[in-house]
Structure formats: C-alpha cells, structure tokens
Protein backbone atom coordinates (compact mmCIF):
# COMPACT_ATOMS: atom_id res chain seq x y z
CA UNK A 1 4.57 89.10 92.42
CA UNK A 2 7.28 91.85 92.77
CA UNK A 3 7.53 94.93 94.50
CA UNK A 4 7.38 97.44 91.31
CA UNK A 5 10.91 99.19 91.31
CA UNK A 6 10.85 103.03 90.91
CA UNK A 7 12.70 104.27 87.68
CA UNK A 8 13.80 108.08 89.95
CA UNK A 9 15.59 106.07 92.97
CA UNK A 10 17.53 108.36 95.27
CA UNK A 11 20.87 106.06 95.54
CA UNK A 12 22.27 108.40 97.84
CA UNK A 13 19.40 107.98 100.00
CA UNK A 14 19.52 104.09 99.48
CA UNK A 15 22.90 104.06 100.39
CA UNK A 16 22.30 105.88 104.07
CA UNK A 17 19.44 103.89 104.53
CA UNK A 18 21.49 100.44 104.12
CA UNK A 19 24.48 102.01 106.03
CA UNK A 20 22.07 103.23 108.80
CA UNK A 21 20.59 99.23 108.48
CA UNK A 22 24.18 98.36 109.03
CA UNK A 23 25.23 100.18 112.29
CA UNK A 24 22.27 100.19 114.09
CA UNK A 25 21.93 96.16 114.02
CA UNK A 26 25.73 95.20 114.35
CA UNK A 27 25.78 93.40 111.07
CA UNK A 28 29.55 93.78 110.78
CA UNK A 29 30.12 92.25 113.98
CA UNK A 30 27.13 89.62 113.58
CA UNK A 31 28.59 88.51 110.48
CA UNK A 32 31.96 87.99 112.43
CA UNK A 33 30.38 86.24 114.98
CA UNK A 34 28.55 83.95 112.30
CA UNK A 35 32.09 82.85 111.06
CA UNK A 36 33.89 81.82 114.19
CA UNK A 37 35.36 79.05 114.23
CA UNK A 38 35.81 79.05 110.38
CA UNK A 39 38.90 78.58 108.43
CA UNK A 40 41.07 82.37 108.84
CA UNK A 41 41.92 84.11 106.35
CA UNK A 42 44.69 86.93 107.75
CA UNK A 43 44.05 90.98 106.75
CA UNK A 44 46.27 93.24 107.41
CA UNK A 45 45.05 96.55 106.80
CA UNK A 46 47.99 98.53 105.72
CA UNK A 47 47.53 101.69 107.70
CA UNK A 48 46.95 104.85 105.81
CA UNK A 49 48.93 107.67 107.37
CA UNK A 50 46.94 110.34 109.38
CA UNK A 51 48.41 113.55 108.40
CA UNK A 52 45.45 115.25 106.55
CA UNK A 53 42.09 114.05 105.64
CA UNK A 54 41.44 111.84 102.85
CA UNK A 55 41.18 112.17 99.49
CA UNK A 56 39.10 111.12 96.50
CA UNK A 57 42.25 108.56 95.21
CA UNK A 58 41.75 106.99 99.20
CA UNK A 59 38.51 105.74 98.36
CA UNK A 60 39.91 103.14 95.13
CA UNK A 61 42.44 101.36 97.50
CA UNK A 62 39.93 101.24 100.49
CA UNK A 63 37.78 99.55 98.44
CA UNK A 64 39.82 97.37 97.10
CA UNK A 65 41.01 96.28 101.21
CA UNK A 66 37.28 96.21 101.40
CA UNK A 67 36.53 93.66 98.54
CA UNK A 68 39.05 90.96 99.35
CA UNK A 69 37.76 90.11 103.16
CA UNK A 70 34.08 90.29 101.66
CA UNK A 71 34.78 87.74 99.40
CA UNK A 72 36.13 85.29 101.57
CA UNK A 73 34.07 85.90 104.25
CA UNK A 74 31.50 84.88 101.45
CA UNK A 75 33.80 81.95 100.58
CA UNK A 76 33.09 80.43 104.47
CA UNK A 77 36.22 81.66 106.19
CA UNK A 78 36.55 84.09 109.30
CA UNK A 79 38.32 86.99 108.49
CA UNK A 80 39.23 89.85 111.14
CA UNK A 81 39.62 93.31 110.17
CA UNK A 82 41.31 95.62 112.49
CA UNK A 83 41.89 99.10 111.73
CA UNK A 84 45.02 100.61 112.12
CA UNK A 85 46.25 103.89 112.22
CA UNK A 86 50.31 105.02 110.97
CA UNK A 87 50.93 108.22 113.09
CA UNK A 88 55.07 108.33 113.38
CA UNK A 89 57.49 110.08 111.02
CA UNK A 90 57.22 113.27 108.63
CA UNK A 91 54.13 113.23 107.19
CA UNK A 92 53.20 113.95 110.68
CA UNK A 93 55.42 116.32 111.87
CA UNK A 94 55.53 118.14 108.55
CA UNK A 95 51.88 118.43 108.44
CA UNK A 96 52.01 120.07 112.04
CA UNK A 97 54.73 122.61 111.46
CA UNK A 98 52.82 123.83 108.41
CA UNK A 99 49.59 124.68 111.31
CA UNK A 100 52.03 126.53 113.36
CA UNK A 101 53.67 127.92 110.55
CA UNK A 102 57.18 126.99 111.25
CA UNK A 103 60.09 125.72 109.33
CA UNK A 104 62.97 124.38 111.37
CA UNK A 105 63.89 122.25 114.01
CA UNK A 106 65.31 125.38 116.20
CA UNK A 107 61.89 126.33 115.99
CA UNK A 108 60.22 123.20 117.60
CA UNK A 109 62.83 123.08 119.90
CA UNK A 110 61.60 126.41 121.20
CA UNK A 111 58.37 125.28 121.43
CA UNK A 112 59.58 121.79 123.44
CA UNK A 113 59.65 118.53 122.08
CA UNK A 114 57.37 116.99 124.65
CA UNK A 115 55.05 119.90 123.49
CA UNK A 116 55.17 119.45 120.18
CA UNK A 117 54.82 115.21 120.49
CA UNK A 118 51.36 116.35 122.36
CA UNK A 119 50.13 118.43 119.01
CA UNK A 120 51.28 115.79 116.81
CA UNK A 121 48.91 112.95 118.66
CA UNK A 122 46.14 115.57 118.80
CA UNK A 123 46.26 116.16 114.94
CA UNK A 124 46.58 112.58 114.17
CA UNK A 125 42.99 111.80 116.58
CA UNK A 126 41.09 114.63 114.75
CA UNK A 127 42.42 113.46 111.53
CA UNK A 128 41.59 110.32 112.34
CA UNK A 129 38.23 110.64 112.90
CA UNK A 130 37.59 112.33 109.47
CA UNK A 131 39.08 108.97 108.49
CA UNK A 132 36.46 106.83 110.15
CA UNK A 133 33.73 108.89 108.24
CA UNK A 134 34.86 107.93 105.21
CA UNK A 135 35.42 104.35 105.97
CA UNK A 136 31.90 104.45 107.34
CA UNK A 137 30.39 106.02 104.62
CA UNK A 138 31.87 104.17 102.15
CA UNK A 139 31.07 100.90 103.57
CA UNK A 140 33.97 99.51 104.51
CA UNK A 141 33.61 97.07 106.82
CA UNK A 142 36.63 97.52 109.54
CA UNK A 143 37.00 96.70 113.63
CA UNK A 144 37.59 100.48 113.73
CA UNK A 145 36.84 100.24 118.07
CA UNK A 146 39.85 98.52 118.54
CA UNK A 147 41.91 100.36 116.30
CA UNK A 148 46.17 100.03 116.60
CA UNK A 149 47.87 103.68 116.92
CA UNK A 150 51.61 103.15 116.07
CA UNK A 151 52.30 106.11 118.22
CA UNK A 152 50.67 104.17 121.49
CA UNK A 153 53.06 102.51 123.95
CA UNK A 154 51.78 99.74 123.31
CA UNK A 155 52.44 99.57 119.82
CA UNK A 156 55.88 100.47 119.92
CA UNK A 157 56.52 98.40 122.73
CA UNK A 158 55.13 95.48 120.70
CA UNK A 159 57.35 96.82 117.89
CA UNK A 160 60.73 97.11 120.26
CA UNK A 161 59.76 93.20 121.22
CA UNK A 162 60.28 92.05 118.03
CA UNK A 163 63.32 94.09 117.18
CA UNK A 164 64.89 92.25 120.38
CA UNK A 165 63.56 89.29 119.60
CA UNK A 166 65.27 89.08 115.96
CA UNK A 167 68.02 90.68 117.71
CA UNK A 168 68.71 87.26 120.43
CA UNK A 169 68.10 85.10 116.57
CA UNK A 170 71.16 86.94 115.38
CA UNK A 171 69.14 87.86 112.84
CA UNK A 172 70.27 91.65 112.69
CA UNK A 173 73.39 93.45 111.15
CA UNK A 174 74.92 96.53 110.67
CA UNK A 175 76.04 97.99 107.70
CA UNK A 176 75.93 100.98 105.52
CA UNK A 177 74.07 102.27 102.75
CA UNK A 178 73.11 105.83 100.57
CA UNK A 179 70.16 106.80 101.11
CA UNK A 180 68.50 110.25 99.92
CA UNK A 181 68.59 112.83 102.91
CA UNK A 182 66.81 116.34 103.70
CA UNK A 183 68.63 118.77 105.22
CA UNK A 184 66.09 121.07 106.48
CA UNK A 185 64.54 118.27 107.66
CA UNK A 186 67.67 117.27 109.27
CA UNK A 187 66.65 113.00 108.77
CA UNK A 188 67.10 110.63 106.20
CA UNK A 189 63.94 109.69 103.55
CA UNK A 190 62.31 107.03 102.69
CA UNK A 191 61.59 106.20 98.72
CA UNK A 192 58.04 106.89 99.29
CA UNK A 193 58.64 110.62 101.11
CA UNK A 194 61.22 111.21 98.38
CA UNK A 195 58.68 110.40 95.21
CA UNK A 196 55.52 112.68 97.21
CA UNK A 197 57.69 115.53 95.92
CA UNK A 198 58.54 114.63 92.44
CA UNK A 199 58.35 117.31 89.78
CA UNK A 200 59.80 117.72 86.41
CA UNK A 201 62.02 121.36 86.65
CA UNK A 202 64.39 122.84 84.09
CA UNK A 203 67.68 123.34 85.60
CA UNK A 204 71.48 123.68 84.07
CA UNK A 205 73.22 120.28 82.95
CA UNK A 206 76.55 120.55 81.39
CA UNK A 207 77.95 118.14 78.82
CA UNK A 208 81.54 116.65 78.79
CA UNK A 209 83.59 114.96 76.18
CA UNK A 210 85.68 112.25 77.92
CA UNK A 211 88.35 110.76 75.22
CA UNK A 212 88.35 107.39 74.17
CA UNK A 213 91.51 105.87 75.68
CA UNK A 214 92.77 103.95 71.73
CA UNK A 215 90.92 105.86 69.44
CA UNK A 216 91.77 109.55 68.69
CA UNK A 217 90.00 112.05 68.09
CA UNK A 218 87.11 109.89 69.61
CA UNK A 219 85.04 110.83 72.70
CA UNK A 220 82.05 109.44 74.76
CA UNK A 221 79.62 112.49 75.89
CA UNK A 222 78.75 112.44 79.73
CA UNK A 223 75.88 114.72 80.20
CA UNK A 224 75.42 115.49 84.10
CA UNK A 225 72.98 118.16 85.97
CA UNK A 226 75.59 117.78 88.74
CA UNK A 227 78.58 119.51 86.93
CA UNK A 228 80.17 119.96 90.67
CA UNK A 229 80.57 115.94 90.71
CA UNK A 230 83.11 115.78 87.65
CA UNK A 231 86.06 116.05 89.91
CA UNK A 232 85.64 113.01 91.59
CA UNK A 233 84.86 111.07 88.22
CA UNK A 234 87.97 108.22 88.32
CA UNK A 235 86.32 106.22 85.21
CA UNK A 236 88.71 104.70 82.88
C-alpha cells in the first residue's frame, strides 16, 4: 500500500525540508566518503567572481556544475567538489569604488592602497557569503569549508609556483600584442570585461570613396566610425 500523495503540496516547503535533511546529517560529505577509493572524476568549479550578489541567470550555470558531478558520482566514481572563489581584478575594484563613490585612481591613492586592498577582501567575504546561500539553497552540492580565495597568499603563491615552474621549462615568451585598454581605468581588458559593457549607440561614421587603381571613374566605399584613422590608411 502507498502513502496517499496530497494534490496542494507546498514544494517550497518540501524543498527546505530535504535541504534541512541534507545539512543536518552530512549527506554531502557521507556520500563522498561512500565513494573513496572509486575511480575520480576531476571538477573544477570555475569560480564565479564575487563582486555583487548573484543573480537569477547564476542559478542555470550552477546547476548545470551541479548536474555533471551528480551524475557520475551516480555512475560509481569519486568526485571532489571544492568551491572556489575569483576575488582579483576590476570587477572587484570597480564594484568598491562605486560604494565609496569614487572615480579615479588619484582618488584611491588618497585613500592608500593597502587601505583600499583591505575593503576590497571585506566586500568580496560579505559577498561571498550571499553566494553560499544560494548554492545552499539551491542544492548544489559543493566543499564550500574549504573554499580557494584567489586573493589568499596561498593561492597566489601556488599561482607564482607555476609561473616559475613553466618559466625553468622554457616554456614562456615575450612578445607583443593589441589588446583593448581603459583609460580611466588606467589597465588593459580582458574580452570578457570589454563585452559586460556592450551596447548598440548611434554615433557619426563617415564614408570615403577610395579609387580603383585601373579602372576610372571606379571607387570602393570605406565606411569608418573612426574618420580620425584615414590618415594612416597605406592600402593599395
């Protein structure tokens, strides 16, 4: 005989009742335990950055990180999660001159750098525990205790090792490359930092007619929103 099942569940209630089930009896760790030994699979959990709290869209790829350790755990093999934590570059920095409402480096400089490293790493550890909420609610299972911090000496210690290391292989060069820069931000970007502000704007283009070379009265049309570039146009 079965338990009848009630047509008016409360799912939000279920889900805090299995979540609750969850914590308070170490089933993330049990089921770790249960698969020592096992075959690994490797996760890497591509840390989200810990600038602001997390969105709506951050719940689709954390369950998708979620999914793919579940199944093979499922499949017989042990798989680790650790959490980790990306707390270096602009987002950061960006996200802490907009809470002290300034807009230049002059300005932090005023303030002190060692100053304003300290209220960096104290926005990243309250942001980060908004971040643990969600993981939590959303039951994603992750070693969030022993969680990396990429701004921790021992991260980038671990990070200069390597460099060094690839550097004794010979495996490094120099050499030179465009890359898209922000000058109030006074650093170079990354493609990522560079798309987070992408808008469509109108703005002035102009439109040239360069002649064909052996056909009169013949011309290829250039059209350019960077008029100011022309000059140094050596086509033939």
């Amino acid at each position: 005989m079965y338990k009848k099942v009630d047509s008016k569940v409360d799912l939000v209630k279920l889900e805090e009742k299995i979540l609750d089930f969850w914590k308070k009896n170490d089933i993330f760790k049990k089921s770790l335990k249960k698969s020592e030994g096992y075959k690994k699979f490797v996760f890497y959990e591509g840390p989200p950055t810990a600038n602001g709290a997390p969105g709506v869209h951050h719940v689709l790829s954390r369950v998708y990180k979620d999914i793919f350790p579940r199944y093979k755990t499922m499949k017989g093999y042990y798989v680790r999660r650790k959490a980790g934590w990306d707390t270096h570059g602009l987002p950061v920095e960006l996200e802490m001159e907009k809470e002290l409402n300034i807009n230049s480096k002059k300005e932090i400089e005023e303030i002190g750098i060692e100053k304003f490293n300290k209220l960096c790493g104290q926005s990243v550890m309250r942001y980060e525990e908004e971040w643990k909420k969600l993981t939590e609610r959303i039951g994603f299972w992750l070693d969030m205790d022993n969680a990396y911090f990429t701004f921790k000496n021992d991260y980038i210690e671990t990070v200069w090792w390597i460099l060094k290391t690839i550097w004794d292989k010979n495996l490094l060069y120099q050499d030179y490359k465009i890359v898209p820069y922000c000058p109030r931000c006074g650093t170079a970007l990354s493609s990522h930092e560079v798309a987070l502000g992408y808008r469509e704007v109108e703005d002035y283009s102009v439109i040239v007619k360069f002649p064909h070379a052996e056909k009169k009265n013949t011309y290829f049309l250039v059209w350019t929103t960077t008029p100011w570039t022309l000059i140094s146009n050596v086509a033939g």
